[in-house]
N, C-alpha and C. Protein backbone atom coordinates (compact mmCIF):
# COMPACT_ATOMS: atom_id res chain seq x y z
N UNK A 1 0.84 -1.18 0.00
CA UNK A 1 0.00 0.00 0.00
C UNK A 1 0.89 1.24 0.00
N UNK A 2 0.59 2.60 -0.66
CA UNK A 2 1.22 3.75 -0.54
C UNK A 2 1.15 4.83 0.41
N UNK A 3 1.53 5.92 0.53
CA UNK A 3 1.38 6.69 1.35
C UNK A 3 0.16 7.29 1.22
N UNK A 4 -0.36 7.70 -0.43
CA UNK A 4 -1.40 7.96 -0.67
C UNK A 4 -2.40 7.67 -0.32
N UNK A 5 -2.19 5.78 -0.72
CA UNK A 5 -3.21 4.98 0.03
C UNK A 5 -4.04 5.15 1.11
N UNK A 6 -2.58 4.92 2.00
CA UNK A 6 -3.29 5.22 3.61
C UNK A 6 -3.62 6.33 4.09
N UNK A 7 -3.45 7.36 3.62
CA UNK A 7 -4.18 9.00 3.67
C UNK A 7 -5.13 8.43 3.55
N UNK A 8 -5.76 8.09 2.15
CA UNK A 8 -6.80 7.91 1.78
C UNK A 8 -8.06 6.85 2.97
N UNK A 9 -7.32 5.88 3.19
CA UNK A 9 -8.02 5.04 4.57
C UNK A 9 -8.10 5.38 5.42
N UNK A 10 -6.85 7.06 6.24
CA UNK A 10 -6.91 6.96 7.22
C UNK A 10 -7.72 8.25 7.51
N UNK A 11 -8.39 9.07 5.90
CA UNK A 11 -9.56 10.33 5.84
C UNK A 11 -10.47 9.56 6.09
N UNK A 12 -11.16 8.10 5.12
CA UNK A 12 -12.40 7.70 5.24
C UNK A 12 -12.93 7.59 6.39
N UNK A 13 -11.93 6.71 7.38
CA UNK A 13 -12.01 6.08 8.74
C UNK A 13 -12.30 7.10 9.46
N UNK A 14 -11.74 8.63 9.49
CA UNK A 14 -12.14 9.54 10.45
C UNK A 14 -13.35 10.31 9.99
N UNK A 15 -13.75 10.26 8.71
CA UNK A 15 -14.69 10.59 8.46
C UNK A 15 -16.43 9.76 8.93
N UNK A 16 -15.39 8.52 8.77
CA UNK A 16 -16.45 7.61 9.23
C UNK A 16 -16.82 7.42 10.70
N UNK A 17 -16.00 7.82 11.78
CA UNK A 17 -15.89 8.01 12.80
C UNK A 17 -16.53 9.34 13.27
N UNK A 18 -16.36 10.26 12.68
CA UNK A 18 -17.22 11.55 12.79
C UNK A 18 -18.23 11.51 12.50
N UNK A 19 -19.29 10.95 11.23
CA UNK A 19 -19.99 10.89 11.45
C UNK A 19 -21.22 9.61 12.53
N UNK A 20 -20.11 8.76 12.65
CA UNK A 20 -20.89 7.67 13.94
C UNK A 20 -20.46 8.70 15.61
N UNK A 21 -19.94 9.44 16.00
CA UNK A 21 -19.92 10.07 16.78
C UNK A 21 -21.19 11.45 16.41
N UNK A 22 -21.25 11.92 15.62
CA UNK A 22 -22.22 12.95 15.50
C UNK A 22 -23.49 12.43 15.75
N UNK A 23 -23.98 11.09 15.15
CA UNK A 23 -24.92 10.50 15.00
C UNK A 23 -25.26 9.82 17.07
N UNK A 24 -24.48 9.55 17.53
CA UNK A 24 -24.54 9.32 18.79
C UNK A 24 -24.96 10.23 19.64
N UNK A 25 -24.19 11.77 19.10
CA UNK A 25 -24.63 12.80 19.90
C UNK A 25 -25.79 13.40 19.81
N UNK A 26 -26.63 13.07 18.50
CA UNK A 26 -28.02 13.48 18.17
C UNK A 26 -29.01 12.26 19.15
N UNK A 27 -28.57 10.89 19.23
CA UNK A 27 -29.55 9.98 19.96
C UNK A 27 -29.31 10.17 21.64
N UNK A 28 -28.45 11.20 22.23
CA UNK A 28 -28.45 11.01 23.61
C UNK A 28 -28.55 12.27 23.48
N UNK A 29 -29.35 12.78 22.58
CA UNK A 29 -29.89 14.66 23.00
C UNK A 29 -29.51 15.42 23.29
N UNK A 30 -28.16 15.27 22.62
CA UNK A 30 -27.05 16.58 23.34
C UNK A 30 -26.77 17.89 22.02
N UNK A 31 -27.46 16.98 21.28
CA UNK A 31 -27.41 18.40 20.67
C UNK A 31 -28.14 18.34 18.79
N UNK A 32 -28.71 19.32 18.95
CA UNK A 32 -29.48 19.06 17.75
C UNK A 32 -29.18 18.38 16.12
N UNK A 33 -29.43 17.65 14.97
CA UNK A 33 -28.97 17.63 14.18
C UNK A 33 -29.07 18.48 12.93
N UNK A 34 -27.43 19.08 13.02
CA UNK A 34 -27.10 20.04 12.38
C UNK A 34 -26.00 19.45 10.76
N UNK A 35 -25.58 20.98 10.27
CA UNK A 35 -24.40 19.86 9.27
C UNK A 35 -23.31 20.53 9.48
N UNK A 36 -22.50 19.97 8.95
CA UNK A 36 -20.38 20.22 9.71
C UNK A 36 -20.92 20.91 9.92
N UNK A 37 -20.09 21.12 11.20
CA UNK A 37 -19.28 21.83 12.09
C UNK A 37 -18.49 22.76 11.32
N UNK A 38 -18.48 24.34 11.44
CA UNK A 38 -17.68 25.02 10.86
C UNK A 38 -16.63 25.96 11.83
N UNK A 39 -17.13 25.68 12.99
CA UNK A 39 -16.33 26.63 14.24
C UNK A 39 -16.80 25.78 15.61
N UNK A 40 -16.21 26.48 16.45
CA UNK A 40 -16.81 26.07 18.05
C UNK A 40 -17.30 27.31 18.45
N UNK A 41 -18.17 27.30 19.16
CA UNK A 41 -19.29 28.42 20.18
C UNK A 41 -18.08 28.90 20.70
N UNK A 42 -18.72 30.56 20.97
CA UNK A 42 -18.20 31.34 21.55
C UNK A 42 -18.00 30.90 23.03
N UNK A 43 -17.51 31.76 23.64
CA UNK A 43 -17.31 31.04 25.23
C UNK A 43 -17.88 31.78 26.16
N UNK A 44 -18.80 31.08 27.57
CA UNK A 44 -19.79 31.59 27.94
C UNK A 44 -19.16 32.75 29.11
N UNK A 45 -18.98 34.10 28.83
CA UNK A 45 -18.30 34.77 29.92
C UNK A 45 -19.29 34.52 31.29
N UNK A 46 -19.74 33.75 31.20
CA UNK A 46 -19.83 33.60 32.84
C UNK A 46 -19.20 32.92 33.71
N UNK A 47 -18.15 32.12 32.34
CA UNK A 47 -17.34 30.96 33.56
C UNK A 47 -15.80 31.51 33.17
N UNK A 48 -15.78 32.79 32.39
CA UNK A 48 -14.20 32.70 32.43
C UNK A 48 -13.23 33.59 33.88
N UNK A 49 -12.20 33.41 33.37
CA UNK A 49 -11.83 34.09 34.91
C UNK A 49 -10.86 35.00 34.52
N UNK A 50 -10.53 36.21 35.42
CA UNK A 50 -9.90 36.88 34.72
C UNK A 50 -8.89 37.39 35.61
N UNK A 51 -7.61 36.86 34.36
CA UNK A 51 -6.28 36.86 35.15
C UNK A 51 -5.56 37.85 35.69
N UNK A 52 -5.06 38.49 36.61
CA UNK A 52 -4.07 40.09 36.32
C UNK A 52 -3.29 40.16 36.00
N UNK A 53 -3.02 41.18 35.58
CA UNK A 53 -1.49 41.39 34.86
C UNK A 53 -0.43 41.35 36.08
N UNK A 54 -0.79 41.34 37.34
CA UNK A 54 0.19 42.07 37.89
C UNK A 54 1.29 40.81 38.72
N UNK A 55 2.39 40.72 38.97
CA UNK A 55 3.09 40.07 39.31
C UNK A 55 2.89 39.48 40.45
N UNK A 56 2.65 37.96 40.80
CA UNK A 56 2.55 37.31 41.87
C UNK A 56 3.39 37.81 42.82
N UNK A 57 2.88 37.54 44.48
CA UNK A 57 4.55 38.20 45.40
C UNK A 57 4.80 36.69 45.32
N UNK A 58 6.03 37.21 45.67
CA UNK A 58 7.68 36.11 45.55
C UNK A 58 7.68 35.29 46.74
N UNK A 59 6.79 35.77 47.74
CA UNK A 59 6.62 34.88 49.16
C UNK A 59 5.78 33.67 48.92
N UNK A 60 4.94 33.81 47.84
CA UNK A 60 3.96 32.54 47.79
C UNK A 60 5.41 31.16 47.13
N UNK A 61 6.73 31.70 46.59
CA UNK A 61 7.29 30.77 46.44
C UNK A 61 8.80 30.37 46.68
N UNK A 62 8.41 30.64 48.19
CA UNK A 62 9.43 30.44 48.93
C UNK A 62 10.03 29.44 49.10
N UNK A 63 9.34 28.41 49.74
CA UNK A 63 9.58 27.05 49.87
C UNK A 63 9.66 26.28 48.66
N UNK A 64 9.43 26.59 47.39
CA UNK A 64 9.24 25.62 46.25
C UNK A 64 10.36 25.15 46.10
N UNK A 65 10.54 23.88 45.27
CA UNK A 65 11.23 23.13 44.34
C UNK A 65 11.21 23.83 43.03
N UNK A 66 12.35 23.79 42.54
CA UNK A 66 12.53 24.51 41.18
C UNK A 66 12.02 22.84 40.50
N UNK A 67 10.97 23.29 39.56
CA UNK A 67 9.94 22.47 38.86
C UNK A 67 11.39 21.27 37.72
N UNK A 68 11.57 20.26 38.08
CA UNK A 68 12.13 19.41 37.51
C UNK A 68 13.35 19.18 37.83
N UNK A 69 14.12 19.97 38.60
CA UNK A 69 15.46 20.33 39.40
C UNK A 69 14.96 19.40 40.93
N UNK A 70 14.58 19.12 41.54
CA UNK A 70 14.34 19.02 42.91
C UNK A 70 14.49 19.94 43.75
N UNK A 71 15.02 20.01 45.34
CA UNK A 71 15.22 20.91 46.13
C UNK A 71 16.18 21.32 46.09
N UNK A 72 16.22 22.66 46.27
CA UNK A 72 17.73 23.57 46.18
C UNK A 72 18.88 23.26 47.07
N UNK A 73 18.57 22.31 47.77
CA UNK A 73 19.84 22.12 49.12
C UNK A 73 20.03 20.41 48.93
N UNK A 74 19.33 19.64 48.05
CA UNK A 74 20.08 18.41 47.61
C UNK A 74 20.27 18.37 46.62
N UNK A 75 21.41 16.89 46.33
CA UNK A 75 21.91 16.69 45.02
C UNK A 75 21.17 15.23 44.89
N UNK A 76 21.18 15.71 42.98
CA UNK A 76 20.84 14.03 42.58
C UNK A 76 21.44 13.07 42.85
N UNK A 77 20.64 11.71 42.75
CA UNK A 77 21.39 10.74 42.97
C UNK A 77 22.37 10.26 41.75
């Protein structure tokens, strides 16, 4: 088989998979039947959160481990 080939098997298969997933999501009522999908929904500002610009204090990371290093006062094994 070619590379072409399996493009070709491996569009059908997800195509075919998308639509047995779409078709699932219309029988457990989650959502109406529509055709492609051309975007995702906007996002509901009631659940977003909103970050500050302003610089964490330096006390919240006092005690840390430098993230993948371990603790600053031992050595690896």
């Amino acid at each position: 088989m070619s590379l072409q080939d399996d493009l070709h098997a491996v569009r059908r298969s997800l195509d075919e998979l998308t639509r047995k997933v779409e078709r699932l999501e219309q029988q457990a009522g989650r959502r109406p039947a529509a055709g492609p999908r051309t975007g995702s929904a906007p996002p509901d500002p009631a659940r977003m959160v909103t970050v500050p610009d302003t610089p964490y204090d330096s006390s919240l990371w006092t005690d840390s481990d430098d993230e993948g290093l371990g603790a600053r006062d031992r050595r690896a094994p």
